[in-house]
N, C-alpha and C. Protein backbone atom coordinates (compact mmCIF):
# COMPACT_ATOMS: atom_id res chain seq x y z
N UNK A 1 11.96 -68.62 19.02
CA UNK A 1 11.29 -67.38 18.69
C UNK A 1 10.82 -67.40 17.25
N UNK A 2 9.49 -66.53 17.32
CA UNK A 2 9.21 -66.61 15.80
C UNK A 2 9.97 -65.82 14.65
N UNK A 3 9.65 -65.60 13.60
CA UNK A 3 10.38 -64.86 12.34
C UNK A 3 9.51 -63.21 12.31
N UNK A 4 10.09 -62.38 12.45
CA UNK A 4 9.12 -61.22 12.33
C UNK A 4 8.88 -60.67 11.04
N UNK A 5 8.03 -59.74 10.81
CA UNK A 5 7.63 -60.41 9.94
C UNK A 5 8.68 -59.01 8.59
N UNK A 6 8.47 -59.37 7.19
CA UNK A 6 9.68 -58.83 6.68
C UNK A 6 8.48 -57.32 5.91
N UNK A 7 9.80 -55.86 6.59
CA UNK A 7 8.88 -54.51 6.18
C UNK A 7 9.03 -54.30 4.71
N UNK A 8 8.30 -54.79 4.00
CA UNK A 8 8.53 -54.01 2.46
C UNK A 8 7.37 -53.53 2.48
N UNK A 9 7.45 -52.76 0.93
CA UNK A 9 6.66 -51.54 0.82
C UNK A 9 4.95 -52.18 0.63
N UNK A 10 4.84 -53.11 0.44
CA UNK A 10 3.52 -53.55 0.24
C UNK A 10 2.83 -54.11 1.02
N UNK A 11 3.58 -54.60 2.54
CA UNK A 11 2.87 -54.67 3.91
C UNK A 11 2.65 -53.27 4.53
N UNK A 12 3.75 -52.20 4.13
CA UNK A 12 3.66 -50.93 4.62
C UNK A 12 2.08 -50.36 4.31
N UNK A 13 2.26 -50.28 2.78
CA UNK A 13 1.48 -49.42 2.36
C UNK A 13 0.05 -49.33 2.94
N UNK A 14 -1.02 -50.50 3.37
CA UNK A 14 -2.17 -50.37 3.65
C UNK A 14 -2.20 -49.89 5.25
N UNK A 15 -1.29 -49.71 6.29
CA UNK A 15 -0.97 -49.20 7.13
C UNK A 15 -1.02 -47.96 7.09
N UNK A 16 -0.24 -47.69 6.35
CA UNK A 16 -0.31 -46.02 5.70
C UNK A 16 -1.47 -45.35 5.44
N UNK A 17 -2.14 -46.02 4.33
CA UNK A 17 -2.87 -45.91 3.24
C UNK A 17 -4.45 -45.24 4.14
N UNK A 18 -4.52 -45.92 4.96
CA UNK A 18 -5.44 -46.24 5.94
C UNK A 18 -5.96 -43.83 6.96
N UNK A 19 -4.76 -43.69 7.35
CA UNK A 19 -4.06 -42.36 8.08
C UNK A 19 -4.26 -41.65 6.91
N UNK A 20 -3.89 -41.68 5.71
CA UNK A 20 -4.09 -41.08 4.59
C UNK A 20 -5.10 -40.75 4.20
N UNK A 21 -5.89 -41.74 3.89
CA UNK A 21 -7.31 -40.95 3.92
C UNK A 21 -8.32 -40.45 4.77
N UNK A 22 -7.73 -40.88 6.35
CA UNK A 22 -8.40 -39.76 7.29
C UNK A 22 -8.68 -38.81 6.90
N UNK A 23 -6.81 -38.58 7.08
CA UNK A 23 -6.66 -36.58 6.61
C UNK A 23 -7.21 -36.34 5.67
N UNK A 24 -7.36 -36.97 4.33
CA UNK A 24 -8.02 -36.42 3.15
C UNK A 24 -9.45 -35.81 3.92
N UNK A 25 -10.24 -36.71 4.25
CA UNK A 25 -11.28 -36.63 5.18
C UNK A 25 -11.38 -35.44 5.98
N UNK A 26 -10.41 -34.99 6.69
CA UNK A 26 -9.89 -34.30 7.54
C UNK A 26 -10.16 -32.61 6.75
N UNK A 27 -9.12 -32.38 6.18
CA UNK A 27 -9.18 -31.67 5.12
C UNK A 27 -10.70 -31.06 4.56
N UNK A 28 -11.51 -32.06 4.37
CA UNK A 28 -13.07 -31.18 4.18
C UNK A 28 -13.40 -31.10 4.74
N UNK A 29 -13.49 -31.68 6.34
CA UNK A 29 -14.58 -31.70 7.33
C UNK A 29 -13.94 -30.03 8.19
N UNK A 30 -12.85 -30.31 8.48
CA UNK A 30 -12.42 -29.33 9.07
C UNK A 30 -12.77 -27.36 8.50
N UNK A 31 -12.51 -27.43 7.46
CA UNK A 31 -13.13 -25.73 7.56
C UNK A 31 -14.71 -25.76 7.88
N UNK A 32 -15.32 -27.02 7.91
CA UNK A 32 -17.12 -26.69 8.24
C UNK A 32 -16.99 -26.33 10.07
N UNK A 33 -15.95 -27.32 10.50
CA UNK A 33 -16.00 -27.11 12.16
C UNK A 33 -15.68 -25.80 12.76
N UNK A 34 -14.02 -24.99 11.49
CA UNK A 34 -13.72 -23.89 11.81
C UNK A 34 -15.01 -22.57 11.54
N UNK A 35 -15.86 -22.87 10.65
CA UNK A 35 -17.01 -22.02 10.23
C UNK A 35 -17.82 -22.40 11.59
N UNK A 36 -18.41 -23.13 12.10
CA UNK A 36 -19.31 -23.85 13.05
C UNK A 36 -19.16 -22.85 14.82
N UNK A 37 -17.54 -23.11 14.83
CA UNK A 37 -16.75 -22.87 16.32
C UNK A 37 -16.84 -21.37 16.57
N UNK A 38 -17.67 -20.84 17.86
CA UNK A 38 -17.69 -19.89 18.38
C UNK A 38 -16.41 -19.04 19.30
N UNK A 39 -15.81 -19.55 19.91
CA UNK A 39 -14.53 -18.90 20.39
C UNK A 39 -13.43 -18.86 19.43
N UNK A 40 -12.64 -17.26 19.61
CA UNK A 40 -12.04 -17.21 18.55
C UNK A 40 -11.13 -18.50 18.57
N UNK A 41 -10.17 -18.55 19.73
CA UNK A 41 -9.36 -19.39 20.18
C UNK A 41 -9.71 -20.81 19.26
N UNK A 42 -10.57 -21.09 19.53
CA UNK A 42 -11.44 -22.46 18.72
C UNK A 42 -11.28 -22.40 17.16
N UNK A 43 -11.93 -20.99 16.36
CA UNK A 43 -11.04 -20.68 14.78
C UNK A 43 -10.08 -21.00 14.78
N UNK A 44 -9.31 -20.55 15.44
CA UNK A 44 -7.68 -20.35 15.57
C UNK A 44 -7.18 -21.88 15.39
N UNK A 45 -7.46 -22.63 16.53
CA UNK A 45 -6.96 -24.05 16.61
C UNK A 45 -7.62 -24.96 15.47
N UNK A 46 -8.68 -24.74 15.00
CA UNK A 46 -9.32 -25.54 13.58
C UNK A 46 -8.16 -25.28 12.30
N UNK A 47 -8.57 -23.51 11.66
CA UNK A 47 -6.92 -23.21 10.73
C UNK A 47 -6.06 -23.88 11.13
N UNK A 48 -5.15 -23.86 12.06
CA UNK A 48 -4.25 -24.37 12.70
C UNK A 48 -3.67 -25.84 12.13
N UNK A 49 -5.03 -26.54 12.45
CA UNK A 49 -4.89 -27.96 12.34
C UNK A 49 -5.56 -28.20 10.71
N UNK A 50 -6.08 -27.45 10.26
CA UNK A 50 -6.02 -27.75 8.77
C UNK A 50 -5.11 -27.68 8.05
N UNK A 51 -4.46 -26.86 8.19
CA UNK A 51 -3.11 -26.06 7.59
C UNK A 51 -1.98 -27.12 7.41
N UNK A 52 -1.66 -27.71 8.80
CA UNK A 52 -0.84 -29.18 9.35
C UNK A 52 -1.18 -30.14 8.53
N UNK A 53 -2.56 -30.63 8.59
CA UNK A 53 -3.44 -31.45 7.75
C UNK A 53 -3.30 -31.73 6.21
N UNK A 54 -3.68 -30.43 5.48
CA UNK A 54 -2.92 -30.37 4.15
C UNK A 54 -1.79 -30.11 4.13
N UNK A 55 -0.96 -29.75 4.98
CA UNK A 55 0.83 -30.26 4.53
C UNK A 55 0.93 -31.84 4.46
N UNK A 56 0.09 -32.49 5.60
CA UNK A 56 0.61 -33.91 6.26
C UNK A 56 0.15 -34.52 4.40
N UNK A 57 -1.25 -34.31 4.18
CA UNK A 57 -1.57 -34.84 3.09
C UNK A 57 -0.91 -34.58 1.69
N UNK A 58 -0.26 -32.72 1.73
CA UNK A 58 0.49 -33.07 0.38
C UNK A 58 1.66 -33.49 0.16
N UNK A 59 2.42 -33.69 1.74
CA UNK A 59 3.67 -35.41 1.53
C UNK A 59 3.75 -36.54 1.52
N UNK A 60 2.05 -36.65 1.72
CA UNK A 60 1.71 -38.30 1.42
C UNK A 60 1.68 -38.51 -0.38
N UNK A 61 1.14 -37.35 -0.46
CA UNK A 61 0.28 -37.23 -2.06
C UNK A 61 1.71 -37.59 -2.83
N UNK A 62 2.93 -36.79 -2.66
CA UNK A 62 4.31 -36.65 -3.05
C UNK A 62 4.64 -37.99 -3.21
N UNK A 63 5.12 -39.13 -2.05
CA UNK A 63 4.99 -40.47 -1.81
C UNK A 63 4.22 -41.27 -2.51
N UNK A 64 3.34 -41.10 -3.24
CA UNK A 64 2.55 -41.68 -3.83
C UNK A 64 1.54 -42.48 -3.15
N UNK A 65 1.44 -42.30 -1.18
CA UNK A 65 0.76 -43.19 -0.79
C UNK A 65 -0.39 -42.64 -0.80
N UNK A 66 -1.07 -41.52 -1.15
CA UNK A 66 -2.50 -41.02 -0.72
C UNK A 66 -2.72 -40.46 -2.12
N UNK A 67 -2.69 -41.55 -3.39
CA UNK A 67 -2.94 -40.92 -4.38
C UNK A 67 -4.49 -41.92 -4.68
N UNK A 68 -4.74 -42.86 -4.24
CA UNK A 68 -6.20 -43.61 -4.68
C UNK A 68 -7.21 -43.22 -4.09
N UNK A 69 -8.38 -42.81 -4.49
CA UNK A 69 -9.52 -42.35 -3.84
C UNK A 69 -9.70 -41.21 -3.82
């Protein structure tokens, strides 16, 4: 069998790094969709998922992994 391979933080990080700046992404695009979306239900679930979004991003930010760019 082969050697798997060894998790330190610097194979991690571009894994990470990667999800991280989705959401950053995420984060602006999303209030244009919640402005855009005609059913309330549809507002509702955009906030919703922004809200999630900038939490997810300000414990990356904390981590130091979503601090470049």
């Amino acid at each position: 069998m082969g050697k798997l391979p060894v998790n330190n933080s610097k194979s991690f990080l571009p894994v990470v790094r990667v999800p991280a700046l989705v959401r950053k992404k995420l984060v602006k695009t999303l209030p244009k969709m919640q402005e855009a979306a005609t059913p309330a239900e549809l507002k509702e679930a955009f906030g919703n998922r922004l809200t999630q979004t900038q939490n997810h991003v300000s414990r990356l930010i904390q981590s130091r992994v979503c601090t470049k760019r």
